[in-house]
Protein backbone atom coordinates (compact mmCIF):
# COMPACT_ATOMS: atom_id res chain seq x y z
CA UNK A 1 86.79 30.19 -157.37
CA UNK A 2 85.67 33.23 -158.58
CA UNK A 3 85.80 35.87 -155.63
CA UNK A 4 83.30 38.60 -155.85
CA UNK A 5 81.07 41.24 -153.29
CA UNK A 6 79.98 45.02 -153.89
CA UNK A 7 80.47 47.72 -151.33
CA UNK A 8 77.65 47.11 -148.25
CA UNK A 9 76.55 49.61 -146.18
CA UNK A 10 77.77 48.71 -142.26
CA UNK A 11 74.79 51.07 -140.69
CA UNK A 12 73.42 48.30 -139.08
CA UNK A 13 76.77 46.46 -137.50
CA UNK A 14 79.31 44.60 -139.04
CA UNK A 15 77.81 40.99 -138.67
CA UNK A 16 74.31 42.21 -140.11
CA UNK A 17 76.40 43.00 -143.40
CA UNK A 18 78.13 39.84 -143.28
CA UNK A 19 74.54 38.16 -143.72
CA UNK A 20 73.67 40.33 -145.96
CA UNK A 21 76.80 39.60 -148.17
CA UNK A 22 75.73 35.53 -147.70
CA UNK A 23 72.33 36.15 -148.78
CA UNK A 24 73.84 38.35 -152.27
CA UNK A 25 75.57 35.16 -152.77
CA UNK A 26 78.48 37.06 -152.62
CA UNK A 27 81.38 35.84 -150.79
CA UNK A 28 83.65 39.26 -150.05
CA UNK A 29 82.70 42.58 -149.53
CA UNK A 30 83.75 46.53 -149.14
CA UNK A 31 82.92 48.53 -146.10
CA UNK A 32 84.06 52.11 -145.04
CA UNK A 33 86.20 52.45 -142.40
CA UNK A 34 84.68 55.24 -141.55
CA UNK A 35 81.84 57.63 -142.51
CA UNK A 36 82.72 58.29 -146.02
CA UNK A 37 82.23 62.31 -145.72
CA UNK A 38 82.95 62.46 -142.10
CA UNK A 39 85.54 61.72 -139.53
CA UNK A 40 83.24 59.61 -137.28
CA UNK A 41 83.58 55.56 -137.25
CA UNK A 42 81.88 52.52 -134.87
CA UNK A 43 83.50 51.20 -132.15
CA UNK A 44 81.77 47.55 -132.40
CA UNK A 45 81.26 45.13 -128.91
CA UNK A 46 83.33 41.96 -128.83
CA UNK A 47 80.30 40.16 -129.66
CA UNK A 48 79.70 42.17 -132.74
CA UNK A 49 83.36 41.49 -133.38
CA UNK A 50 83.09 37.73 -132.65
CA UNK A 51 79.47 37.49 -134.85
CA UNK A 52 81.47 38.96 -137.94
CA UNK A 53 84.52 36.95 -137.89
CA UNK A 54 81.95 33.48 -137.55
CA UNK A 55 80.15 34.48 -140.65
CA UNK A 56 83.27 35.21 -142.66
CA UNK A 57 84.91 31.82 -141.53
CA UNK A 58 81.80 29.70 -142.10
CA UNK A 59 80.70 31.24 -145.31
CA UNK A 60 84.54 30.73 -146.76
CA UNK A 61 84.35 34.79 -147.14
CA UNK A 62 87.73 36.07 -149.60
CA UNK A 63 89.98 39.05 -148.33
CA UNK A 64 87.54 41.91 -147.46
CA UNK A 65 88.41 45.82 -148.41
CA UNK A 66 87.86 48.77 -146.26
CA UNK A 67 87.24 52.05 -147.92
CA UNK A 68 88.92 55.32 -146.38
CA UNK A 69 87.04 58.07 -146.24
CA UNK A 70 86.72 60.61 -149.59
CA UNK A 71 87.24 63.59 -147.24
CA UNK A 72 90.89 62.26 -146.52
CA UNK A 73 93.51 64.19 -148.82
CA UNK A 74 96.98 63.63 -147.57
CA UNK A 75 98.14 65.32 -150.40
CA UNK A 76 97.02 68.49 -149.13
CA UNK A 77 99.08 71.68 -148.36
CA UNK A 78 96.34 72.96 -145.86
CA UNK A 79 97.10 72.01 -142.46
CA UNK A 80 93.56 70.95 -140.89
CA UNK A 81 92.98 68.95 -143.97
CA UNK A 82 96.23 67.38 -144.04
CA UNK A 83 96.14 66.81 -140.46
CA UNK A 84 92.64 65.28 -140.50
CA UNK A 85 94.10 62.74 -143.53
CA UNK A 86 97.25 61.70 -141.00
CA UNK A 87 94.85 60.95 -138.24
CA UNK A 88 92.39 58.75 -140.60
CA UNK A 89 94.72 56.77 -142.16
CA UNK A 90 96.50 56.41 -139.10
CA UNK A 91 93.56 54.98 -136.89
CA UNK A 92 92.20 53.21 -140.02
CA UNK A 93 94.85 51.21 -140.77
CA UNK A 94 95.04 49.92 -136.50
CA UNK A 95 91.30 49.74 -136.79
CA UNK A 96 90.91 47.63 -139.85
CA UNK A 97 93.85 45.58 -138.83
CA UNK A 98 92.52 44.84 -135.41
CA UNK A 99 88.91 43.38 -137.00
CA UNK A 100 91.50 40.99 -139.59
CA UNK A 101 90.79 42.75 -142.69
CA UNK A 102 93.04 42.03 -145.44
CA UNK A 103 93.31 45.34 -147.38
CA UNK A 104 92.49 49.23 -146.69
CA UNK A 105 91.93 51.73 -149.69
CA UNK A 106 91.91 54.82 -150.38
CA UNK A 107 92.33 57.81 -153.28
CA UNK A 108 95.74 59.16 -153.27
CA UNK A 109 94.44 62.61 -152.98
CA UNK A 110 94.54 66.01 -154.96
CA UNK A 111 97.51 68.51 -154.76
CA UNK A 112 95.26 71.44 -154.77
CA UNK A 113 98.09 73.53 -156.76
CA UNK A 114 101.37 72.54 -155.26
CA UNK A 115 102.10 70.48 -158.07
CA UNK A 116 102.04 66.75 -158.39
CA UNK A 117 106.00 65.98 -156.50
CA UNK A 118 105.01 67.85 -153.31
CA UNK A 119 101.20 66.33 -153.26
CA UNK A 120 103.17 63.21 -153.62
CA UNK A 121 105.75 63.52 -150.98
CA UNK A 122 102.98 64.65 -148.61
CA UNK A 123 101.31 61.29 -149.32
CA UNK A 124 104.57 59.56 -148.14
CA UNK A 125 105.19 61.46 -145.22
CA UNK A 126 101.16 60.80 -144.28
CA UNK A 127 101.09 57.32 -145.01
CA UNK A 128 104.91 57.17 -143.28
CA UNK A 129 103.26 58.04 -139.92
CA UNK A 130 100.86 55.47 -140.56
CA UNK A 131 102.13 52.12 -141.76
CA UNK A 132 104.15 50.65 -138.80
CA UNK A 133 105.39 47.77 -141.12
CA UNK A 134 104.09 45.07 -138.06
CA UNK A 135 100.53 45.17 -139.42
CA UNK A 136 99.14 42.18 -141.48
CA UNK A 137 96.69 44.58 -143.38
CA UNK A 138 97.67 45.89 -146.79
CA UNK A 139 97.44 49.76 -147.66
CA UNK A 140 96.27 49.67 -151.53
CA UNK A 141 96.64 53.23 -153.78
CA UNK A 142 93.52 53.44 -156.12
CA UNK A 143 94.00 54.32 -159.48
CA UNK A 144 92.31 57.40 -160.42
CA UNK A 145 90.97 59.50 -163.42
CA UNK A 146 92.80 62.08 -163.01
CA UNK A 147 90.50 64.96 -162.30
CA UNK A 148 91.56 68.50 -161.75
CA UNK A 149 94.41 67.86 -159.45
CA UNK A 150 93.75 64.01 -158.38
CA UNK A 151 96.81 62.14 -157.99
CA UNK A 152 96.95 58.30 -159.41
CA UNK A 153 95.64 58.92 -162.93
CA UNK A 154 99.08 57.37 -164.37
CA UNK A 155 100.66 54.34 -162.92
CA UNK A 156 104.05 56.02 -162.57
CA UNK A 157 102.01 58.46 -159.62
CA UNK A 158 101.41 55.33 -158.06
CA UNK A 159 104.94 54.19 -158.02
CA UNK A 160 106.56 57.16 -157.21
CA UNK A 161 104.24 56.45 -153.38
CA UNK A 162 105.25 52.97 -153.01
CA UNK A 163 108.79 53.61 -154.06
CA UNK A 164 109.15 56.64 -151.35
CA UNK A 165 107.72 54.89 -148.34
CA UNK A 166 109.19 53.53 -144.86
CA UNK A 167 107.45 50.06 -145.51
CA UNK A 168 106.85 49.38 -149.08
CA UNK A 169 105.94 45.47 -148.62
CA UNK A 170 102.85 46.68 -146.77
CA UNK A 171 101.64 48.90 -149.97
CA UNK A 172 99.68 47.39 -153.10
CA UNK A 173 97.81 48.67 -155.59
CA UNK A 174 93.44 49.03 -156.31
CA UNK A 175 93.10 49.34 -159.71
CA UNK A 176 89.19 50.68 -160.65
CA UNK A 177 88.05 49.53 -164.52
CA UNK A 178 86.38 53.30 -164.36
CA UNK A 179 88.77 55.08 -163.08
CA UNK A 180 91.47 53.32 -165.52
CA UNK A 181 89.22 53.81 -168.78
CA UNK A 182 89.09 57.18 -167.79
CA UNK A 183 92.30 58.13 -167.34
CA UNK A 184 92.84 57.21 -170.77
CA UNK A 185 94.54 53.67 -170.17
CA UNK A 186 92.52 51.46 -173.08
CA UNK A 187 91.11 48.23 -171.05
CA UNK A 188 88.45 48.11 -174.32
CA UNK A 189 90.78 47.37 -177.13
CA UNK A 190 94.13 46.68 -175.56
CA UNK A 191 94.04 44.84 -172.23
CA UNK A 192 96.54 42.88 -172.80
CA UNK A 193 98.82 46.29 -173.68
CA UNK A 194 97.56 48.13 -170.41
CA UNK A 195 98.43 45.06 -168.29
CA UNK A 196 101.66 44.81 -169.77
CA UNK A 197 102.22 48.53 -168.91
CA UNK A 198 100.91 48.31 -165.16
CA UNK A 199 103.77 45.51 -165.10
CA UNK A 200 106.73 47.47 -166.09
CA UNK A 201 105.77 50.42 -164.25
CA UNK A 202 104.60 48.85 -161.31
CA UNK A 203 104.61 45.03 -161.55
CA UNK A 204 101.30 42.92 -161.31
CA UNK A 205 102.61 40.81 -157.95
CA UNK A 206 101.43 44.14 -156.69
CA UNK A 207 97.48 44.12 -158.06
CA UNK A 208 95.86 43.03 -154.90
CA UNK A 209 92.21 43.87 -155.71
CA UNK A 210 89.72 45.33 -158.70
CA UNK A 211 86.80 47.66 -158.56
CA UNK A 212 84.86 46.53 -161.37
CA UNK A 213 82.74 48.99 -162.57
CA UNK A 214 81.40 50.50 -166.05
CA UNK A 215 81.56 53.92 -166.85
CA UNK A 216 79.10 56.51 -167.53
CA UNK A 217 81.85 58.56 -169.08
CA UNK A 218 83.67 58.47 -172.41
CA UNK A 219 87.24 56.76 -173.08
CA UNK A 220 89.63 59.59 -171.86
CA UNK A 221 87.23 62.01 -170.00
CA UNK A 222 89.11 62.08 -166.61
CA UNK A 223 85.53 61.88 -165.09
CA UNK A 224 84.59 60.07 -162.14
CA UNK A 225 81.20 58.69 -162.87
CA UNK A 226 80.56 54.48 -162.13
CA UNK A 227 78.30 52.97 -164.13
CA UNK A 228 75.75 49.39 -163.58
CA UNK A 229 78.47 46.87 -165.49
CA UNK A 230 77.20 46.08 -168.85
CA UNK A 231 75.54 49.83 -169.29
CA UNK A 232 78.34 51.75 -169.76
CA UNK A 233 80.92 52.76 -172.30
CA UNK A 234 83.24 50.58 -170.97
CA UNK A 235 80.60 47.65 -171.45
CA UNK A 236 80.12 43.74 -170.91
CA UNK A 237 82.17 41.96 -172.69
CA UNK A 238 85.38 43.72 -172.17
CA UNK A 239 84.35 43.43 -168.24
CA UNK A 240 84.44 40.20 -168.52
CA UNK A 241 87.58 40.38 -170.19
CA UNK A 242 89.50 41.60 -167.25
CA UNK A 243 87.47 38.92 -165.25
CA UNK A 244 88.85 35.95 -167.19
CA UNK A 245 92.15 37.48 -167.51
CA UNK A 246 94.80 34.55 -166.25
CA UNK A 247 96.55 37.75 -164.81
CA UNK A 248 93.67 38.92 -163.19
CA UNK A 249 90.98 36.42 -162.20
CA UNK A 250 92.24 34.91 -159.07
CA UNK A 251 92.11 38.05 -157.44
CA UNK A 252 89.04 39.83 -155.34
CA UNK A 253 86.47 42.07 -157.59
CA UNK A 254 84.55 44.41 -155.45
CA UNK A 255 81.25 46.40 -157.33
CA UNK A 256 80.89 49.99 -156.60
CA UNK A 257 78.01 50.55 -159.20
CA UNK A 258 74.82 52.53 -158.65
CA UNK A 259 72.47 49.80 -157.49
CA UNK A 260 70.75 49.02 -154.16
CA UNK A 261 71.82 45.46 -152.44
CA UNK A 262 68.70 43.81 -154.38
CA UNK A 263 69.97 44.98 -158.13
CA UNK A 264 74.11 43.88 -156.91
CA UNK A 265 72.68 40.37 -155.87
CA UNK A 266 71.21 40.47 -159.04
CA UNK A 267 74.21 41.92 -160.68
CA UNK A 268 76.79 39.33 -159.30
CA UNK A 269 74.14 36.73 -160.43
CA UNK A 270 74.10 37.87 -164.06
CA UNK A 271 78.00 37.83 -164.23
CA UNK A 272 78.86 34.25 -163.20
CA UNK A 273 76.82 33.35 -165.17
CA UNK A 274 77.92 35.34 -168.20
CA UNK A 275 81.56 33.69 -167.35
CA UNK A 276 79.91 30.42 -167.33
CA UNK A 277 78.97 31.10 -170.88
């Protein structure tokens, strides 16, 4: 069974968005973990708590993906920012594991100058003083674009983390059809040859969930700019593609595309049935 949500605001409480996912016909979803350009995050009541986990049981809900916040860079030089990054991922990953949520994402970061080894070990050390290795929840590395001095934009950036850390088994891998496209890795014409490379580089066991989303920006342009699926240059048919993809299509797709929760109900709507087709 296809397993499909979009990214849901959580301002009004965790089991709110849970009926809010049921009534997208949806049956996963993305939340931040905290707020996005902040450092401030919920503390929900048991009942909120208990409400949630009831609605994703009954409703048969797949494995649900926090979002870390876009001011976290833990491969930063500066100390406040880097500090700020440790803390985050640190309290997100105990916070998101506590509420029984399968997977926690987040950007890899920018290196700011230092060059792309010591942004890297940075990341390792941050994500070292994070990841216990006793948690259930997965840590996933987004691929990126690769703009200015973002980390990710290759798959061999990606391995390079994983490979360095203290707990390995608990790190997978986001990968984001814009971000991908972007970064010059040719989901359009050759799939089946950028699968093949995520494989030997990294090794598709560790794929553990997909940001599906078009792009507003050309093949290549190491610009960050989602698009609605279908109305982009990466466009619908090759979207559906990596949906149908025996490789790819038992896993979790999550929408991050420029629409309000009326136009993603809509746009989840319009894509089973385009794979009914």
């Amino acid at each position: 069974m296809l397993t499909i949500g979009t990214h849901m605001s959580i301002a009004k409480g965790l089991a709110k968005t849970a009926e809010n996912v049921v009534w997208m016909k949806a049956n996963t979803m993305q939340i931040f973990s905290r707020n996005p350009r902040g450092s401030n995050f919920k503390v929900y009541t048991e009942e909120e708590i208990g409400k949630f986990q009831k609605l994703r049981r009954e409703n048969q809900f797949g494995p649900l993906l926090a979002h870390a916040p876009y001011t976290m860079n833990l491969a930063s030089d500066k100390e406040k920012v880097y500090e700020f990054a440790c803390t985050a991922i640190r309290e997100d990953v105990a916070r998101m594991d506590s509420l029984g949520i399968e997977y926690l994402v987040f950007h890899p970061g920018s290196h700011t100058g230092i060059g792309i080894e010591q942004g890297i070990e940075n990341i390792i050390r941050g994500l070292n003083q994070a990841i216990t290795g006793q948690e259930k929840i997965m840590v996933l590395l987004e691929t990126m674009t690769g703009k200015g001095t973002e980390i990710g934009a290759r798959f061999e950036h990606l391995r390079k983390i994983r490979d360095g850390a203290a707990h390995p088994e608990r790190i997978g891998i986001c990968l984001d059809t814009c971000h991908v496209f972007a970064a010059g890795y040719d989901i359009v014409n050759d799939l089946e040859g950028v699968l093949l490379e995520f494989d030997r580089v990294l090794g598709l066991k560790l794929l553990k969930a997909i940001h599906l989303n078009d792009s507003m920006m050309p093949f290549g342009s190491h610009k960050d700019r989602h698009a609605v699926v279908g109305e982009g240059e990466i466009g619908m048919e090759a979207l559906l593609r990596v949906m149908r993809h025996p490789a790819l299509n038992a896993l979790p797709f999550y929408l991050e595309t420029p629409l309000d929760d009326e136009g993603h109900k809509e746009e989840i709507q319009r894509l089973r049935e385009k794979l009914d087709e």
